[in-house]
C-alpha atoms as a PDB file:
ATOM      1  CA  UNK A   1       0.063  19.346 -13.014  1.00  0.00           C
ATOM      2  CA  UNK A   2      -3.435  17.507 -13.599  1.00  0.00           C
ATOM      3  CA  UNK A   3      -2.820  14.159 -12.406  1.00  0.00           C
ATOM      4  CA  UNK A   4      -5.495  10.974 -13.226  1.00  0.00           C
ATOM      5  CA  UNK A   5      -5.345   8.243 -10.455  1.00  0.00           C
ATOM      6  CA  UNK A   6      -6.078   5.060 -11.923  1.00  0.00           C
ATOM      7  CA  UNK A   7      -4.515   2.336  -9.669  1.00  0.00           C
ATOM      8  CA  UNK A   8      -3.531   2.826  -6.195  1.00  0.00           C
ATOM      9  CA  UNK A   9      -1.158   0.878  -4.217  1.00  0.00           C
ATOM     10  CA  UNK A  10      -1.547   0.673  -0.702  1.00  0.00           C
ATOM     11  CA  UNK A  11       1.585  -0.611   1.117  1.00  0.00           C
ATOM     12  CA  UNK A  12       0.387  -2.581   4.495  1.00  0.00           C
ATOM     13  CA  UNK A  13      -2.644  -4.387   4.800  1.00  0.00           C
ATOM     14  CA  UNK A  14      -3.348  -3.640   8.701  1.00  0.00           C
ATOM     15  CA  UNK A  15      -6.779  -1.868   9.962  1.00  0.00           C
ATOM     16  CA  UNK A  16      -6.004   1.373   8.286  1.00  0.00           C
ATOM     17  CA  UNK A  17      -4.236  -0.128   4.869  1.00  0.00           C
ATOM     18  CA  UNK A  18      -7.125  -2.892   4.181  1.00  0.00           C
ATOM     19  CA  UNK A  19      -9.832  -0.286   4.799  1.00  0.00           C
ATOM     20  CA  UNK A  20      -7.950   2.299   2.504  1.00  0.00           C
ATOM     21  CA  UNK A  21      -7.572  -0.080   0.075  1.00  0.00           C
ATOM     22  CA  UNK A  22     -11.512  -0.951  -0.135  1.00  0.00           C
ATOM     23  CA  UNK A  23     -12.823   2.850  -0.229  1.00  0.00           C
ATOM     24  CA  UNK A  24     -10.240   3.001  -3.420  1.00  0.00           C
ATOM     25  CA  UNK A  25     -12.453   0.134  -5.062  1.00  0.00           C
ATOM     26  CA  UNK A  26     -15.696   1.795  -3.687  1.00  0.00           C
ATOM     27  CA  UNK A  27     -15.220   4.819  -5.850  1.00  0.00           C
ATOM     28  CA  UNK A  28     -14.072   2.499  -8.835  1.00  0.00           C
ATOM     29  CA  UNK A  29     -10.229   2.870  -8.777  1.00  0.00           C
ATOM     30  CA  UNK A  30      -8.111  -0.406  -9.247  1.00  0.00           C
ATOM     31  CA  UNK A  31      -5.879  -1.371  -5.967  1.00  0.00           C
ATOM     32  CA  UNK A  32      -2.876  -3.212  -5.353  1.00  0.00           C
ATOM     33  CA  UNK A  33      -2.683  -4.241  -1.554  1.00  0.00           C
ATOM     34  CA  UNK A  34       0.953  -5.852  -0.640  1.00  0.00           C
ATOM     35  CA  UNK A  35       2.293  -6.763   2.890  1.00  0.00           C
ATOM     36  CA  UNK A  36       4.993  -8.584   4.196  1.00  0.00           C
ATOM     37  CA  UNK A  37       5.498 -12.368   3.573  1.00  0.00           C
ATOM     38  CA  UNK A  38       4.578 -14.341   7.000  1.00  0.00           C
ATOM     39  CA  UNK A  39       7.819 -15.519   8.532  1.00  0.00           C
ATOM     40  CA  UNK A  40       6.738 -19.079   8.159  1.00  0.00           C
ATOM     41  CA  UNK A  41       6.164 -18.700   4.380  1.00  0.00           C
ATOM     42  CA  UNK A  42       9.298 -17.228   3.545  1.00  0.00           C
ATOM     43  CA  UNK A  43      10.918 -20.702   1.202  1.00  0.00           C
ATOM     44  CA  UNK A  44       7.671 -21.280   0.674  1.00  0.00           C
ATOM     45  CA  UNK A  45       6.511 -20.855  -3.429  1.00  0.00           C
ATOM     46  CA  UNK A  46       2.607 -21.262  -2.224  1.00  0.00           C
ATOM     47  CA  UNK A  47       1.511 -17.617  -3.339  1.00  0.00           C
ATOM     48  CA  UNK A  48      -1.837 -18.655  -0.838  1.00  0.00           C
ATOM     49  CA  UNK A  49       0.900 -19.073   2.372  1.00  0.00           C
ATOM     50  CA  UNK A  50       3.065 -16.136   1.129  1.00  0.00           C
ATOM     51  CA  UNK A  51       0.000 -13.849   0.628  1.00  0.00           C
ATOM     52  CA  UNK A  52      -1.262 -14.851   3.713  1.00  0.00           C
ATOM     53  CA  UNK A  53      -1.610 -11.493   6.050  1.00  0.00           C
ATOM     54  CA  UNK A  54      -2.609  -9.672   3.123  1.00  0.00           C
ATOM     55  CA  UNK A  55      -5.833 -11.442   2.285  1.00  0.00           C
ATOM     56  CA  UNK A  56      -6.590 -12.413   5.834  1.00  0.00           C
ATOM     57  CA  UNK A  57      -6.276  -8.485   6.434  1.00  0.00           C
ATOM     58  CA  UNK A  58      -8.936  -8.110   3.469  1.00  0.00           C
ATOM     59  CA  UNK A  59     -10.895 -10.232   4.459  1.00  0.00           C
ATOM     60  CA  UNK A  60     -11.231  -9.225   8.054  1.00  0.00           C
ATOM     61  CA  UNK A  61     -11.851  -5.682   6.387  1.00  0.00           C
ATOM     62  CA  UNK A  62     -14.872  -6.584   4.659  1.00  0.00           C
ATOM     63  CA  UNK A  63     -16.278  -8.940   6.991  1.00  0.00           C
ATOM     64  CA  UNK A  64     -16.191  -5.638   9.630  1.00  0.00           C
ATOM     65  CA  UNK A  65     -19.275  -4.145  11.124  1.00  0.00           C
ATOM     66  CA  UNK A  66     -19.477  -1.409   9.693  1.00  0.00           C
ATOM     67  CA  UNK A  67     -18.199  -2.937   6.140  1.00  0.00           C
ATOM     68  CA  UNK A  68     -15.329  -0.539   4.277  1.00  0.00           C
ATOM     69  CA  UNK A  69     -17.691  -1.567   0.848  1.00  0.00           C
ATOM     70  CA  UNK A  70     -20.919  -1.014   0.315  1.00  0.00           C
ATOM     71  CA  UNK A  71     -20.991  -3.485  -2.499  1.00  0.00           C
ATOM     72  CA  UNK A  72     -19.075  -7.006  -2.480  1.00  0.00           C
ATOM     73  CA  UNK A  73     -18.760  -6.831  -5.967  1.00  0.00           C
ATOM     74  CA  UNK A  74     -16.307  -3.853  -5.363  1.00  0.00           C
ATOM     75  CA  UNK A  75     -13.367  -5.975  -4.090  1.00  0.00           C
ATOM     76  CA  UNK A  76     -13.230  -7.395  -7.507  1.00  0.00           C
ATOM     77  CA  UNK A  77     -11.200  -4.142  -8.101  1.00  0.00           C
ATOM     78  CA  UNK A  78      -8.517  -4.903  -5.050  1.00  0.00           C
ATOM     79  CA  UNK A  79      -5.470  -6.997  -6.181  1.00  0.00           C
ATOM     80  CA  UNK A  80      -3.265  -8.729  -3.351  1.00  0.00           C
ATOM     81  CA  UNK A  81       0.035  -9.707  -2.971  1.00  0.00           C
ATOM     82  CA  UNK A  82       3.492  -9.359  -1.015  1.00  0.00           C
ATOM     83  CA  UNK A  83       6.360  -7.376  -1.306  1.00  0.00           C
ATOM     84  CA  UNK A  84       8.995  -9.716  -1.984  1.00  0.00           C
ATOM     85  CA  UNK A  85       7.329 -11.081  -4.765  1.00  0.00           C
ATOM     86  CA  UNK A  86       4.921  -8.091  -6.290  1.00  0.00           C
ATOM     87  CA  UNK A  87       6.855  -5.187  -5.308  1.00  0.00           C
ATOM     88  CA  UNK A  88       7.754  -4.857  -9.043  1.00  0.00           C
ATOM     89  CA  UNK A  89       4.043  -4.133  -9.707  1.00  0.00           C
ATOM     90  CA  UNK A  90       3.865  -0.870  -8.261  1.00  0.00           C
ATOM     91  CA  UNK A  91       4.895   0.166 -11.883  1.00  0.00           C
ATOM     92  CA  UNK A  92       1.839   0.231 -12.887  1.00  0.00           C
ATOM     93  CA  UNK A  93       0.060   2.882 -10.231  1.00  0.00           C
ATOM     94  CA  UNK A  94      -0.335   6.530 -10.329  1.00  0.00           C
ATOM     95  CA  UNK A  95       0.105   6.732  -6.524  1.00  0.00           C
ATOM     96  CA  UNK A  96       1.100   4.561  -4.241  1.00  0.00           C
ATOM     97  CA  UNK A  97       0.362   4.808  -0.449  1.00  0.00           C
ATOM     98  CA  UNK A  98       2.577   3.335   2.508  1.00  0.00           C
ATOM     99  CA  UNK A  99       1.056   2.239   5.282  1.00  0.00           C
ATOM    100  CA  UNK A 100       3.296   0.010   7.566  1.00  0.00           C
ATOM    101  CA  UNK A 101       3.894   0.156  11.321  1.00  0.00           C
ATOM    102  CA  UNK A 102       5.592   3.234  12.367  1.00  0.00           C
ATOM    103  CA  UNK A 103       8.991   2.602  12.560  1.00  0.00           C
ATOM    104  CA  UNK A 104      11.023   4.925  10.662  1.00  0.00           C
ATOM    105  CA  UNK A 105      13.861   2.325   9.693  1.00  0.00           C
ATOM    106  CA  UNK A 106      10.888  -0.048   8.112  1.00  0.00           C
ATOM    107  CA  UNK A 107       9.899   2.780   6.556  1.00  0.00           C
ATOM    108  CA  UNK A 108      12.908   4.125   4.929  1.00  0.00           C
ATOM    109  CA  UNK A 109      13.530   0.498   4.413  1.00  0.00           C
ATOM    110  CA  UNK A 110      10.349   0.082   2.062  1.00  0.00           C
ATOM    111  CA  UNK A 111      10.891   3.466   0.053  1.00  0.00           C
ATOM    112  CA  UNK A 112      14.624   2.439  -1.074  1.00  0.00           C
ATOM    113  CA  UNK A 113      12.558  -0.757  -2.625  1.00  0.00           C
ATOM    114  CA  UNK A 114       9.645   1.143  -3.871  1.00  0.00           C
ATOM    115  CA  UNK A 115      12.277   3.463  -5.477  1.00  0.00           C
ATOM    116  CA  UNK A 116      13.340   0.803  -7.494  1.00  0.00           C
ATOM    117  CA  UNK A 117      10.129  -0.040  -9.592  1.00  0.00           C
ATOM    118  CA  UNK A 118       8.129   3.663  -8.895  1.00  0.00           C
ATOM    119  CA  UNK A 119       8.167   5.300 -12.673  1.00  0.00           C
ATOM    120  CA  UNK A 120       9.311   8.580 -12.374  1.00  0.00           C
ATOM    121  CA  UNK A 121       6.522  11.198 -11.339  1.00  0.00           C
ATOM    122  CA  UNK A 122       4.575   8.543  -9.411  1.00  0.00           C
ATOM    123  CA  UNK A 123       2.894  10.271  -6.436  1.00  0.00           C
ATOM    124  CA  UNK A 124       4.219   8.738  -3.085  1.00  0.00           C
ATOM    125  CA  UNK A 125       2.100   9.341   0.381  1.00  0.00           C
ATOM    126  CA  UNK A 126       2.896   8.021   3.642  1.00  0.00           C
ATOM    127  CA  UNK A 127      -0.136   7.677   6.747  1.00  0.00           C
ATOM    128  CA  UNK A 128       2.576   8.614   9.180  1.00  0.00           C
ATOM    129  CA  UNK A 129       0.740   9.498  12.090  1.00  0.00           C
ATOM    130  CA  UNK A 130       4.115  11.163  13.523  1.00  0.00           C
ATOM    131  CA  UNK A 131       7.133  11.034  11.959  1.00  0.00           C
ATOM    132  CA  UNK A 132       8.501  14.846  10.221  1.00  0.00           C
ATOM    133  CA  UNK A 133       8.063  14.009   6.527  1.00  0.00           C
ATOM    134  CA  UNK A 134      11.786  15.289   6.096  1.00  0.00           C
ATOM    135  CA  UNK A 135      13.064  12.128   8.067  1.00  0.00           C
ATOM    136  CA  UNK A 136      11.103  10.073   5.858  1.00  0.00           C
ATOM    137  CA  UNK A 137      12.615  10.928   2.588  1.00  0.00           C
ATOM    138  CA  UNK A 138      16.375  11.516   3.705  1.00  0.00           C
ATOM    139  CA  UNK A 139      18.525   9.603   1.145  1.00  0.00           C
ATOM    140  CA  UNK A 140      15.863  10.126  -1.265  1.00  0.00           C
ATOM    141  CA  UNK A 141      15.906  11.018  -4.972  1.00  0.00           C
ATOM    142  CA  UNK A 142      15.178  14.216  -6.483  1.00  0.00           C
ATOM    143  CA  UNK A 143      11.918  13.261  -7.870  1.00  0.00           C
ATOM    144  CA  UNK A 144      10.718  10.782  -4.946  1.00  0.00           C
ATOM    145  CA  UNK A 145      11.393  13.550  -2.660  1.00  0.00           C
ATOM    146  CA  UNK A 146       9.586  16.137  -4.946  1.00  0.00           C
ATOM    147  CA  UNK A 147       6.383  13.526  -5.410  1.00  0.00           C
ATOM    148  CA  UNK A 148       6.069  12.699  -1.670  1.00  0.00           C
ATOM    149  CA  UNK A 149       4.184  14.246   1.340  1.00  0.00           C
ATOM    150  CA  UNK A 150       1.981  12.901   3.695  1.00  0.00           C
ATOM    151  CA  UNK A 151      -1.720  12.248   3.590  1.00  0.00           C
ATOM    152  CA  UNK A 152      -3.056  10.837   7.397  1.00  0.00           C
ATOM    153  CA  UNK A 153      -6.537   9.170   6.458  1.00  0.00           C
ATOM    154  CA  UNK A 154      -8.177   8.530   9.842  1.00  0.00           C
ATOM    155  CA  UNK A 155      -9.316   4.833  10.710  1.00  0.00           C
ATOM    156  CA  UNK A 156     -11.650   4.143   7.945  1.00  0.00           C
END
């Protein structure tokens, strides 16, 4: 199957999912970044409080000595959100990426939501650094479980 990757979405905006999310936009591919919704945000309806880790993770990226982007004008091509509210948008991406803490309930946790708005043949990695792939898609459908494996990107 010749696939075309046109947006990414990278799932955790830590050290490794910010700095994934900006070599995406440095070879021209459009990126959704989400993370979690800061505890102290979570009745808030500010999208600036409820994005809040996300962009401060971005912008920590880029600010970083070495820089992830060779060009500012890349990050033009990174979208941010959260996934409470922008989950949804994963719809939209060719492959989407998980990169949250690695706790296998969190992550099982995450795929049962991204299984809700993934289309159907939308490639899904994980940067599991440990965890057996097989643990990671138990309870799985057929065609998550068929479009997942794991791709480890060192610390960009």
């Amino acid at each position: 199957m010749k696939r075309t990757i046109r947006k990414v979405a990278i799932l955790g905006s830590g050290v490794m999912g910010s700095r994934i999310a900006c070599h995406f936009a440095g070879i021209g591919v459009q990126v959704l970044l989400l993370d979690i919704v800061p505890k102290e945000a979570v009745e808030s309806t500010d999208s600036k409080a409820r994005n809040k880790i996300v962009n401060d993770s971005l912008t920590a990226a880029i600010k970083s000595n070495p820089s992830p982007v060779y060009h500012k004008d890349v990050v033009k091509k990174i979208s941010t959100g959260n996934f409470d509210d922008n989950l949804k948008d994963i719809a939209g991406c060719d492959w989407v990426i998980e990169v949250v803490i690695e706790r296998l309930d969190i992550k099982r946790s995450l795929y049962e939501k991204v299984e809700q708005y993934r289309k159907p043949g939308t490639l899904i990695t994980s940067n599991t650094s440990g965890i057996p792939i097989h643990m990671l898609i138990e309870g799985r459908s057929e065609d998550f479980r068929k479009h997942f494996c794991g791709t480890h990107f060192f610390n960009p």
